[in-house]
PDB file of N, CA and C in Angstrom:
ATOM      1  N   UNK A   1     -21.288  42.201 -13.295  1.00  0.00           N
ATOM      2  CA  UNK A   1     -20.569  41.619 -12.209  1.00  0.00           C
ATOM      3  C   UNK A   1     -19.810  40.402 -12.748  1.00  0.00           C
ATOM      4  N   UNK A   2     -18.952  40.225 -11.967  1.00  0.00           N
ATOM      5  CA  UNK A   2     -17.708  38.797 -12.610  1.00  0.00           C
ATOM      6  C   UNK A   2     -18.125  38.063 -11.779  1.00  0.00           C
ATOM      7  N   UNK A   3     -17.785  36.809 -12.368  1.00  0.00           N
ATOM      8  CA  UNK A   3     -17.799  35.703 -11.614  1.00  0.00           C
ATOM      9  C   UNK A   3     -16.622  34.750 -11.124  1.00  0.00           C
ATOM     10  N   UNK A   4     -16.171  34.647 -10.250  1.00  0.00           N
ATOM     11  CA  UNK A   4     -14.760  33.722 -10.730  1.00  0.00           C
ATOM     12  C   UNK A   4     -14.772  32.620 -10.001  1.00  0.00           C
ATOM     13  N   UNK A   5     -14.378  31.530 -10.592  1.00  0.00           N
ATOM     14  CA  UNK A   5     -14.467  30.321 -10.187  1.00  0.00           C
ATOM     15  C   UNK A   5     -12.857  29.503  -9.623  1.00  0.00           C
ATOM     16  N   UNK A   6     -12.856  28.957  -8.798  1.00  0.00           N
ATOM     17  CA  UNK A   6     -11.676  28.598  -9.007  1.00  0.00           C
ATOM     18  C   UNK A   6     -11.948  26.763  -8.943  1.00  0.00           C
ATOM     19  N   UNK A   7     -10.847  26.033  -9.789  1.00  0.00           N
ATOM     20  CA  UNK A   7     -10.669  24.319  -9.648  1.00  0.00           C
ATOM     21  C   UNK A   7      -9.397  24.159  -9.602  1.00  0.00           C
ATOM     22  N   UNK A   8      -9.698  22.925  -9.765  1.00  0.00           N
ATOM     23  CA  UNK A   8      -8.188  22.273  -9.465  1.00  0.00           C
ATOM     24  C   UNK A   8      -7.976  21.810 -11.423  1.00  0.00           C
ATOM     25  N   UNK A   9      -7.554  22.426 -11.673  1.00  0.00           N
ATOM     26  CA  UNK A   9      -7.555  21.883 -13.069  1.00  0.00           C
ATOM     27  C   UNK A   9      -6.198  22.215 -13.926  1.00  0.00           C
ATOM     28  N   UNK A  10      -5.511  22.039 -14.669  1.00  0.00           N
ATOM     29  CA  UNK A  10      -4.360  22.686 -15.392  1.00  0.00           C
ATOM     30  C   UNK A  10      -4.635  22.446 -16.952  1.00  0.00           C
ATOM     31  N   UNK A  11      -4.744  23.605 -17.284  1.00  0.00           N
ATOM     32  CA  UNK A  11      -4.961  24.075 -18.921  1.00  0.00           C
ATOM     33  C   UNK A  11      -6.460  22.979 -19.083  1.00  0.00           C
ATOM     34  N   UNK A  12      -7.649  23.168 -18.253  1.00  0.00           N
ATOM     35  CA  UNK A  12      -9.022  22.332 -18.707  1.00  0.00           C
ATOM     36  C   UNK A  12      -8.768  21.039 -18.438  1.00  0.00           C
ATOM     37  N   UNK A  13      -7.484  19.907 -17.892  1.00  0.00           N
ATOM     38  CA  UNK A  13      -7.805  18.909 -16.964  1.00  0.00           C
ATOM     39  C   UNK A  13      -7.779  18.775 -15.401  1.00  0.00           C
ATOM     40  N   UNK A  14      -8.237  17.900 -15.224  1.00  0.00           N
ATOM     41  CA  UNK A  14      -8.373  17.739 -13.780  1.00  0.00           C
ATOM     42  C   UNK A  14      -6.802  17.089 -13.117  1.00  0.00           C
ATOM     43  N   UNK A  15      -6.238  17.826 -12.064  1.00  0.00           N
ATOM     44  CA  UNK A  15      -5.332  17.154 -11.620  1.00  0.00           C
ATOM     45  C   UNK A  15      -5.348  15.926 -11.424  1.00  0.00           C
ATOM     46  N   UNK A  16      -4.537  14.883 -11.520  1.00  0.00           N
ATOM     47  CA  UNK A  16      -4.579  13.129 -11.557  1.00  0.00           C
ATOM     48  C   UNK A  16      -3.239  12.958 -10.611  1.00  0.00           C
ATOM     49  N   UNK A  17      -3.254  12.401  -9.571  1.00  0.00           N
ATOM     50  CA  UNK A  17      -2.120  12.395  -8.885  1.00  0.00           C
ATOM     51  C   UNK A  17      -1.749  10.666  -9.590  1.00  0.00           C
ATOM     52  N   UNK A  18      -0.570  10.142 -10.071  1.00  0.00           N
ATOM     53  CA  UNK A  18      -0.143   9.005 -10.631  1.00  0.00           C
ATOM     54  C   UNK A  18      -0.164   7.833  -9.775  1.00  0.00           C
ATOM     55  N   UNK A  19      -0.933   6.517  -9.850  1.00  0.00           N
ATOM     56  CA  UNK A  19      -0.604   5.607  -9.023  1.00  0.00           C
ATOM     57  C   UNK A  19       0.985   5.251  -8.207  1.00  0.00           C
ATOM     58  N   UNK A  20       1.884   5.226  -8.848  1.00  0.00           N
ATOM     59  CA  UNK A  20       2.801   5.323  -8.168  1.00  0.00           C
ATOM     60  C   UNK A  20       3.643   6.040  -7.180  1.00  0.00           C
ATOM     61  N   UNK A  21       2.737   7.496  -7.419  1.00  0.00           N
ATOM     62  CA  UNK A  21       2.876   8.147  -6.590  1.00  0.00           C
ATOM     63  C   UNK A  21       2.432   7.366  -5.159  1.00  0.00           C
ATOM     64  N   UNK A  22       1.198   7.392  -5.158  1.00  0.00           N
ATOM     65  CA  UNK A  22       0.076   6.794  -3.889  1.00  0.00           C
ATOM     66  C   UNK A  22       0.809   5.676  -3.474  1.00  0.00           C
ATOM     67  N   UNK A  23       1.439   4.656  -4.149  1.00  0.00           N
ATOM     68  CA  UNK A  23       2.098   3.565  -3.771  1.00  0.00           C
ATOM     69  C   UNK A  23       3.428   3.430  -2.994  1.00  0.00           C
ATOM     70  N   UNK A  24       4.432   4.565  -3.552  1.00  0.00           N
ATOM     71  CA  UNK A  24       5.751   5.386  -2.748  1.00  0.00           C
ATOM     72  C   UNK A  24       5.182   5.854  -1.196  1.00  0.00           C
ATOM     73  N   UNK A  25       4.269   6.758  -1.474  1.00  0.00           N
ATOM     74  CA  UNK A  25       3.663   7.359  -0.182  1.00  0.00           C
ATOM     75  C   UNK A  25       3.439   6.655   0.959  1.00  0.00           C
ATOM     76  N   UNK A  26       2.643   5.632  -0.208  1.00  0.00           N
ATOM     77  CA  UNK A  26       1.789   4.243   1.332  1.00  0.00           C
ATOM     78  C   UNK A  26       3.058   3.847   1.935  1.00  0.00           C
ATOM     79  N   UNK A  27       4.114   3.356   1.202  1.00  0.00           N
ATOM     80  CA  UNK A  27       5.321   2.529   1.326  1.00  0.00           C
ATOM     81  C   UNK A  27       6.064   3.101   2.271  1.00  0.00           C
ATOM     82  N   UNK A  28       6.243   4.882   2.303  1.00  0.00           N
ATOM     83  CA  UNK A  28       6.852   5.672   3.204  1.00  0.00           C
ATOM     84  C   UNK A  28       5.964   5.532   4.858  1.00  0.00           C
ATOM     85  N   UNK A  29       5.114   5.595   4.747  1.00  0.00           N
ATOM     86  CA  UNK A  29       4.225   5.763   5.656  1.00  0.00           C
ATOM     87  C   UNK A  29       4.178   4.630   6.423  1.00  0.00           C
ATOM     88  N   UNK A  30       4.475   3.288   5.452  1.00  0.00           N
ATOM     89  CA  UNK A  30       4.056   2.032   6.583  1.00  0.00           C
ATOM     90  C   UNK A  30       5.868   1.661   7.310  1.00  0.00           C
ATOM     91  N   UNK A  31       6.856   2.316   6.506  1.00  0.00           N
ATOM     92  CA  UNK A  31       8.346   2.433   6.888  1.00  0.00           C
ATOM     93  C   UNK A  31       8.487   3.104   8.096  1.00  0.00           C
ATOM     94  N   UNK A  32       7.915   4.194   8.109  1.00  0.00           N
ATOM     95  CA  UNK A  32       7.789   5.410   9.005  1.00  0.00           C
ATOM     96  C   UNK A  32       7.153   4.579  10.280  1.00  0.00           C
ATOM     97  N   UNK A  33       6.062   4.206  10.417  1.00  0.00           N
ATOM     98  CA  UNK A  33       4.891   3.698  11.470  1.00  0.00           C
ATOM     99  C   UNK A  33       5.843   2.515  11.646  1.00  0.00           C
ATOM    100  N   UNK A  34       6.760   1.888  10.797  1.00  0.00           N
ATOM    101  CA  UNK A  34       7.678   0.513  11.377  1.00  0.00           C
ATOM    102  C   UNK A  34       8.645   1.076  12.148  1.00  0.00           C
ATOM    103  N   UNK A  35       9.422   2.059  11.913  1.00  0.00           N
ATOM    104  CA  UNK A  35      10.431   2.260  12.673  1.00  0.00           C
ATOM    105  C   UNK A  35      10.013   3.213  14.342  1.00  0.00           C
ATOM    106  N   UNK A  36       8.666   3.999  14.071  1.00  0.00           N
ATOM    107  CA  UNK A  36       8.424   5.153  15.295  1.00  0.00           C
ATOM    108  C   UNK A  36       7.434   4.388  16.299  1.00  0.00           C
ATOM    109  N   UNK A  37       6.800   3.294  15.588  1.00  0.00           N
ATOM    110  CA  UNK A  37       5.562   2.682  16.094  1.00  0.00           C
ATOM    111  C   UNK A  37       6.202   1.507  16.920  1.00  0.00           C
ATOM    112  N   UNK A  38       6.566   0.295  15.888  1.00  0.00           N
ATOM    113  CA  UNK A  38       7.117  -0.274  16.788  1.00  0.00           C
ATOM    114  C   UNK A  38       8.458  -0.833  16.589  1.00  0.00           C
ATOM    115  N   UNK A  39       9.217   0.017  16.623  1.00  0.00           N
ATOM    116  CA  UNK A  39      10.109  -0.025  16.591  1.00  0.00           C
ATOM    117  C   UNK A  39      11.322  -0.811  16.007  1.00  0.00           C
ATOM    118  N   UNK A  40      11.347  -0.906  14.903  1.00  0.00           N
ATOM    119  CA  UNK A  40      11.664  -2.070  14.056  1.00  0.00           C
ATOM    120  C   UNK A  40      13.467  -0.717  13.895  1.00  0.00           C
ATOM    121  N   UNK A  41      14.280  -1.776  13.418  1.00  0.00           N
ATOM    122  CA  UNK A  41      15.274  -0.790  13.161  1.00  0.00           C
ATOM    123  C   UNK A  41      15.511  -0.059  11.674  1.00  0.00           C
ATOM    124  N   UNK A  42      16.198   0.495  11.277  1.00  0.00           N
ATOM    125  CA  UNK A  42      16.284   1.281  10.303  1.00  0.00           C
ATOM    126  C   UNK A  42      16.332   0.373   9.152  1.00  0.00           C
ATOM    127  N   UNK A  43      17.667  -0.577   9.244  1.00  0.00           N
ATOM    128  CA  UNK A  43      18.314  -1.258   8.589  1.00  0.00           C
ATOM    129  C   UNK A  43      17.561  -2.422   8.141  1.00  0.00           C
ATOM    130  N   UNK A  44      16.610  -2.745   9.405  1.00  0.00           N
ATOM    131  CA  UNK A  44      15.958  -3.929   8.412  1.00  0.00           C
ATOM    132  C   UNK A  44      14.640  -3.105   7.588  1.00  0.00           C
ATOM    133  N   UNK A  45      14.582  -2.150   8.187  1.00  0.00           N
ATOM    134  CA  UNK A  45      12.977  -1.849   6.958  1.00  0.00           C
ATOM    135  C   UNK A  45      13.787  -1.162   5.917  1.00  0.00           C
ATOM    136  N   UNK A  46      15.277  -0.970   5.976  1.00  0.00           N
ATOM    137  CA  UNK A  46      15.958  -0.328   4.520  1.00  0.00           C
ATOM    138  C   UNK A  46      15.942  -2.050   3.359  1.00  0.00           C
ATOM    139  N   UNK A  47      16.535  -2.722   4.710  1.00  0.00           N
ATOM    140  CA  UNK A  47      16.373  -3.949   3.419  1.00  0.00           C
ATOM    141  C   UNK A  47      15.520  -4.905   2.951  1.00  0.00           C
ATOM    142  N   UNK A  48      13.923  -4.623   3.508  1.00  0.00           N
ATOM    143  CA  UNK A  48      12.464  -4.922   3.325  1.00  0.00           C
ATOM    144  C   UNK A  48      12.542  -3.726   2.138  1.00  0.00           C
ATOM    145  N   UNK A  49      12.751  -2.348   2.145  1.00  0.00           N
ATOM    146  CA  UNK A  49      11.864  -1.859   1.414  1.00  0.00           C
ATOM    147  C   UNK A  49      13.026  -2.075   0.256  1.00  0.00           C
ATOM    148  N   UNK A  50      14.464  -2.006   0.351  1.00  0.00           N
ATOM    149  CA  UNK A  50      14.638  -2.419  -1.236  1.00  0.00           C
ATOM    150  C   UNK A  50      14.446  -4.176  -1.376  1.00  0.00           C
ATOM    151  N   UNK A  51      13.921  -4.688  -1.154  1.00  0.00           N
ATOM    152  CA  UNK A  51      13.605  -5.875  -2.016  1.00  0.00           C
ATOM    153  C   UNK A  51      12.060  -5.524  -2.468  1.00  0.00           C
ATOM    154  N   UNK A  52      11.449  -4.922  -1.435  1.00  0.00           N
ATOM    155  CA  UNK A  52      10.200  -4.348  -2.314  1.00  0.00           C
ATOM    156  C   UNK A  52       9.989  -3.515  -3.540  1.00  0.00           C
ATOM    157  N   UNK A  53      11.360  -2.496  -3.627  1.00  0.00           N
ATOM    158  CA  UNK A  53      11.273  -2.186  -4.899  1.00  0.00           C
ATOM    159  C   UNK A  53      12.333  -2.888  -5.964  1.00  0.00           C
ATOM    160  N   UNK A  54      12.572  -3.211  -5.752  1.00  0.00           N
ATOM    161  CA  UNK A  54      12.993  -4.695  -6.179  1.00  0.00           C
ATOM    162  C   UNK A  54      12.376  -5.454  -7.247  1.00  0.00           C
ATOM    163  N   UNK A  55      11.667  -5.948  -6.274  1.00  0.00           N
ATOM    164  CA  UNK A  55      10.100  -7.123  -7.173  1.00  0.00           C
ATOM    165  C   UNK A  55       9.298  -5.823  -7.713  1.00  0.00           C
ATOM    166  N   UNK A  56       9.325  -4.534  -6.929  1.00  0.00           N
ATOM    167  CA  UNK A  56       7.963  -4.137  -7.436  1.00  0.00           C
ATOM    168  C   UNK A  56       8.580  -3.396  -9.194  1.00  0.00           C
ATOM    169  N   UNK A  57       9.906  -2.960  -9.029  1.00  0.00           N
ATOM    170  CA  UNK A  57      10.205  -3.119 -10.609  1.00  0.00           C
ATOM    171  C   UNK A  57      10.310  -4.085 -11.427  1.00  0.00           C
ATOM    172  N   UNK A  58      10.069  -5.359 -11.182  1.00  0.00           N
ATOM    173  CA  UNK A  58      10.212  -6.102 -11.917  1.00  0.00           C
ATOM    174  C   UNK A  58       8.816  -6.578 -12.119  1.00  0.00           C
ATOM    175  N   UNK A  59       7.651  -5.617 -11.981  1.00  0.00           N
ATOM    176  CA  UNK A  59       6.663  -6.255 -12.444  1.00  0.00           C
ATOM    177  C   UNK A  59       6.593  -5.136 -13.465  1.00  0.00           C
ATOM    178  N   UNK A  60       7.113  -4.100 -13.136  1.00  0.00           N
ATOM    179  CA  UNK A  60       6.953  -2.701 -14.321  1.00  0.00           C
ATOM    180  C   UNK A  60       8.334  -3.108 -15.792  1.00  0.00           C
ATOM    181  N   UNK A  61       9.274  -3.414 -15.348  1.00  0.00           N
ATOM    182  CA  UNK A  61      10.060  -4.080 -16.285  1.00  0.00           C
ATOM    183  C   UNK A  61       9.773  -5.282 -17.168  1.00  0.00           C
ATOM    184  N   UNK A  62       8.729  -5.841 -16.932  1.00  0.00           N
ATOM    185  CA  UNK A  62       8.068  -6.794 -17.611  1.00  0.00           C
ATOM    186  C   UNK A  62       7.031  -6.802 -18.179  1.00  0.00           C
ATOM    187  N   UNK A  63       6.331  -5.361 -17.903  1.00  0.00           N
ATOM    188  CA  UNK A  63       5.310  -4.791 -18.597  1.00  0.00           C
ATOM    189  C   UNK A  63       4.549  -4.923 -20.180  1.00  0.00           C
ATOM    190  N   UNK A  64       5.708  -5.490 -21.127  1.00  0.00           N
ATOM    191  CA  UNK A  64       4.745  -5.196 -22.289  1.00  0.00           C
ATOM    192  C   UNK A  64       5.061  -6.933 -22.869  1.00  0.00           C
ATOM    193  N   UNK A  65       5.656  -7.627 -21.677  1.00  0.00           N
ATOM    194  CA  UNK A  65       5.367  -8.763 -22.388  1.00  0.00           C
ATOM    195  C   UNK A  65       4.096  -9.448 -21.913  1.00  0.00           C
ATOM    196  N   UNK A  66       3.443 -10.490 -22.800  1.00  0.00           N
ATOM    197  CA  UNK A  66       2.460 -11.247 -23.188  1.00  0.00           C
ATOM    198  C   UNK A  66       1.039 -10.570 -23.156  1.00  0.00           C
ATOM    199  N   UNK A  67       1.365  -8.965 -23.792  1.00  0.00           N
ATOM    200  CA  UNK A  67       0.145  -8.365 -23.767  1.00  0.00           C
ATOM    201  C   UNK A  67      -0.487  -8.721 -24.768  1.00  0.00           C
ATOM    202  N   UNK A  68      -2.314  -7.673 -25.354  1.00  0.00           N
ATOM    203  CA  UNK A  68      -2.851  -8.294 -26.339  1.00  0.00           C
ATOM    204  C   UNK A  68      -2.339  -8.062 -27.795  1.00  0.00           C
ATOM    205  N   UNK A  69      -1.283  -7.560 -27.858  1.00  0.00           N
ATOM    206  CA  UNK A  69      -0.567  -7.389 -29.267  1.00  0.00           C
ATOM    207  C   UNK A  69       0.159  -8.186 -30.111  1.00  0.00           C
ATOM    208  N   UNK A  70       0.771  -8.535 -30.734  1.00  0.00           N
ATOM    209  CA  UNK A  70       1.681  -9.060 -31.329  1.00  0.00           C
ATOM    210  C   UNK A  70       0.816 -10.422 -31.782  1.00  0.00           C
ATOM    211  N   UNK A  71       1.988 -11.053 -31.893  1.00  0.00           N
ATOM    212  CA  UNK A  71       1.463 -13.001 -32.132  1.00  0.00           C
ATOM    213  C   UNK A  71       0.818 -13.445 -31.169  1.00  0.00           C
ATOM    214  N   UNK A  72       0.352 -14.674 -31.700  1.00  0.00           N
ATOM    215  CA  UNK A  72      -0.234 -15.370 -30.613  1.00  0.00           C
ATOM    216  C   UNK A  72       0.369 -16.934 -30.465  1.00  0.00           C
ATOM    217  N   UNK A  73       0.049 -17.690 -29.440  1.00  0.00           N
ATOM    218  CA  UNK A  73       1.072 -18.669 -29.760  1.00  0.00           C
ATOM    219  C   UNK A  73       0.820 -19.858 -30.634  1.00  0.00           C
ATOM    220  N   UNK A  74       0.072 -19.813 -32.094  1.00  0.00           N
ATOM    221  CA  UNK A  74      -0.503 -20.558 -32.592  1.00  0.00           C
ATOM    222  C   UNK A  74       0.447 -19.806 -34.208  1.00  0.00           C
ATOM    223  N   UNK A  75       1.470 -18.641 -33.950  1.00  0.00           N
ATOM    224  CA  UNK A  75       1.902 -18.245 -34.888  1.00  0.00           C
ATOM    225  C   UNK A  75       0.897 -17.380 -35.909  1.00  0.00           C
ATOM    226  N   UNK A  76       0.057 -16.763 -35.483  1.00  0.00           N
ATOM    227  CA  UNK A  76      -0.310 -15.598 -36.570  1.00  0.00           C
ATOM    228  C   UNK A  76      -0.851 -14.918 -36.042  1.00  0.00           C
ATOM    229  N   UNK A  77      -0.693 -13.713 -36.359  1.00  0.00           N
ATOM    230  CA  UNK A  77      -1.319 -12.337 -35.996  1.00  0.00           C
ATOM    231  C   UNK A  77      -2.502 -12.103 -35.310  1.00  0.00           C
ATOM    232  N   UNK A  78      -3.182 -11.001 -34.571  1.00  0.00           N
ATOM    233  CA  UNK A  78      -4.133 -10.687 -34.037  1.00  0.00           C
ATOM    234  C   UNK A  78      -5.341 -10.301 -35.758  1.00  0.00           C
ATOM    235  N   UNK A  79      -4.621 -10.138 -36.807  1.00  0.00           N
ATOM    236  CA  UNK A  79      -5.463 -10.214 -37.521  1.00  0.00           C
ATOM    237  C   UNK A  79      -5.985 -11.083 -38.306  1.00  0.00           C
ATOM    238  N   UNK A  80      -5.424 -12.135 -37.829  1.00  0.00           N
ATOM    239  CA  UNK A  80      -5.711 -13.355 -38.779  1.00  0.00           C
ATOM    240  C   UNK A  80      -4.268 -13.829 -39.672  1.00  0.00           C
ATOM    241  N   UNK A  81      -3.287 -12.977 -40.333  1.00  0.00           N
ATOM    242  CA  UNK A  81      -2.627 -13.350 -41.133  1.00  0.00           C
ATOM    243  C   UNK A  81      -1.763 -14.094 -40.504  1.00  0.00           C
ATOM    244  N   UNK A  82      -0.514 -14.954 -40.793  1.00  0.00           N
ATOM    245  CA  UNK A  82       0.397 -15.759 -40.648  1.00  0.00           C
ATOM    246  C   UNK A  82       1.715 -15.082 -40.567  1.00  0.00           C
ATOM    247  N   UNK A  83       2.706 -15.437 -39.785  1.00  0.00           N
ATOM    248  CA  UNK A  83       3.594 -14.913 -39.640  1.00  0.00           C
ATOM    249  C   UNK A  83       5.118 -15.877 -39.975  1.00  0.00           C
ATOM    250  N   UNK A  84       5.990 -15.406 -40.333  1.00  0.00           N
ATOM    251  CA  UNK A  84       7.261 -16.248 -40.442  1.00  0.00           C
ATOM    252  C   UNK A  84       7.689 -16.032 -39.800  1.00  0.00           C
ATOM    253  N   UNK A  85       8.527 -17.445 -39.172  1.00  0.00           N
ATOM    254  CA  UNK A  85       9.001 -18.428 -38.027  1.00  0.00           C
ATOM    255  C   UNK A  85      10.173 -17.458 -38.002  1.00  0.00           C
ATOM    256  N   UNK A  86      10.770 -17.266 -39.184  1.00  0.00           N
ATOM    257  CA  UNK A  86      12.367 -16.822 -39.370  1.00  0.00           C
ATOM    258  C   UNK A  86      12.739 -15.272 -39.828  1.00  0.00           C
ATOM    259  N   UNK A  87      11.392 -14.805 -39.436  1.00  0.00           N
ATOM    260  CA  UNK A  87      11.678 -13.272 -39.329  1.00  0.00           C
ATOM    261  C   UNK A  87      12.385 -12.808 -38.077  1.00  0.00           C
ATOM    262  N   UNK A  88      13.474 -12.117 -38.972  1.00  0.00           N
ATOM    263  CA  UNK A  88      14.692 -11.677 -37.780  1.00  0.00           C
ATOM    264  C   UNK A  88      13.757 -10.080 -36.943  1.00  0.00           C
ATOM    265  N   UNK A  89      12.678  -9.587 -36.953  1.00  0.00           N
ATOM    266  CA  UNK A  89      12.144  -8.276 -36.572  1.00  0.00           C
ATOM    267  C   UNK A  89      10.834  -9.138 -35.914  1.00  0.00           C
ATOM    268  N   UNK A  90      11.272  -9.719 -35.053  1.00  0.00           N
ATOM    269  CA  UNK A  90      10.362 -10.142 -33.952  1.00  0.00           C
ATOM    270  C   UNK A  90      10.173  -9.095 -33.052  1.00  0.00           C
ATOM    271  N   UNK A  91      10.895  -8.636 -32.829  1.00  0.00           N
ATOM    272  CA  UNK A  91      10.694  -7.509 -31.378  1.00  0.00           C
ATOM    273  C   UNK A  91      10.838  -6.312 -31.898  1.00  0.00           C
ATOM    274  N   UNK A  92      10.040  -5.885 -32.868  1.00  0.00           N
ATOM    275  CA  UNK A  92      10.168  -4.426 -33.301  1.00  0.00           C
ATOM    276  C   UNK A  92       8.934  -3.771 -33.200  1.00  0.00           C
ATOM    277  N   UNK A  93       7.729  -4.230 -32.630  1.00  0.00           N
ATOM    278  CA  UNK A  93       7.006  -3.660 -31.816  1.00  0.00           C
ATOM    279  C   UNK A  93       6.587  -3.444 -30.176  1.00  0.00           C
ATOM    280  N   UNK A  94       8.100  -4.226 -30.045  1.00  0.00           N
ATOM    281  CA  UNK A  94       8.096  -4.371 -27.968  1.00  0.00           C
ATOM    282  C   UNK A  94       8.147  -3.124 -27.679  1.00  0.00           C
ATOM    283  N   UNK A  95       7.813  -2.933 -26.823  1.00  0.00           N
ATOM    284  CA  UNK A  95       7.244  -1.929 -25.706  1.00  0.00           C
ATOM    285  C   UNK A  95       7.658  -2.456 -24.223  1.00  0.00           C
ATOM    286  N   UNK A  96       8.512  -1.935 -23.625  1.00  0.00           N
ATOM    287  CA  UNK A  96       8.989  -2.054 -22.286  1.00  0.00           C
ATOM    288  C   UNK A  96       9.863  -3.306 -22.299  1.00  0.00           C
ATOM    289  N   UNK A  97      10.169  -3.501 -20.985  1.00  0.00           N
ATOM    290  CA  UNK A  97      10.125  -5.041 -20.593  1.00  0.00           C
ATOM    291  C   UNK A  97      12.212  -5.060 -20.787  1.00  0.00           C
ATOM    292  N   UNK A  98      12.776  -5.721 -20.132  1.00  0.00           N
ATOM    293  CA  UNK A  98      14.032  -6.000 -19.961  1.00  0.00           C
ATOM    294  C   UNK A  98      15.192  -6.753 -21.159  1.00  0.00           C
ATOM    295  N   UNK A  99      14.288  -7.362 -22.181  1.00  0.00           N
ATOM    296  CA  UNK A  99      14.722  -8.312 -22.827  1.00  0.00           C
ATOM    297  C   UNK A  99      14.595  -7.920 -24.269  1.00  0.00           C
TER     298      UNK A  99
END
């Protein structure tokens, strides 16, 4: 006899729905309940929600600065060694961020 199982899984992981997903959603939902609930108009929850995404990219655009990598502000490495002041390849391990 067979057995068959079924999950939620794709190729042996578990589906992961992405935080930002959940965060868009909430955002739709509390837009939605502003305009049907109580009645707020279109226009101002259009220009609440873009200043919300707004700021809220600019915390993702700023993402890989002052993480635990790189220098520190005492000028040398996370491994101990020393670094020069006048190395032009300062930012050749940045990761994200606007600048």
């Amino acid at each position: 006899m067979e057995h068959h199982t079924t999950s939620n899984t794709v190729s042996g992981r578990p589906i992961r729905i992405p935080v930002i997903v959940w965060i868009l959603g909430a955002g739709l939902l509390i837009a939605l309940a502003a305009v049907f609930v109580f009645d707020v108009s279109v226009s101002t929850v259009g220009y609440y929600s873009l200043f919300a995404l707004f700021m809220g990219s600019h915390f993702f655009m700023h993402a890989g600065h002052g993480g635990h990598g790189g220098r520190n502000r005492q000028g040398s490495n996370q491994d101990g060694s020393a670094t020069d002041p006048s190395s032009k390849d300062e930012h050749a391990g940045h990761s994200g961020g606007c600048h």
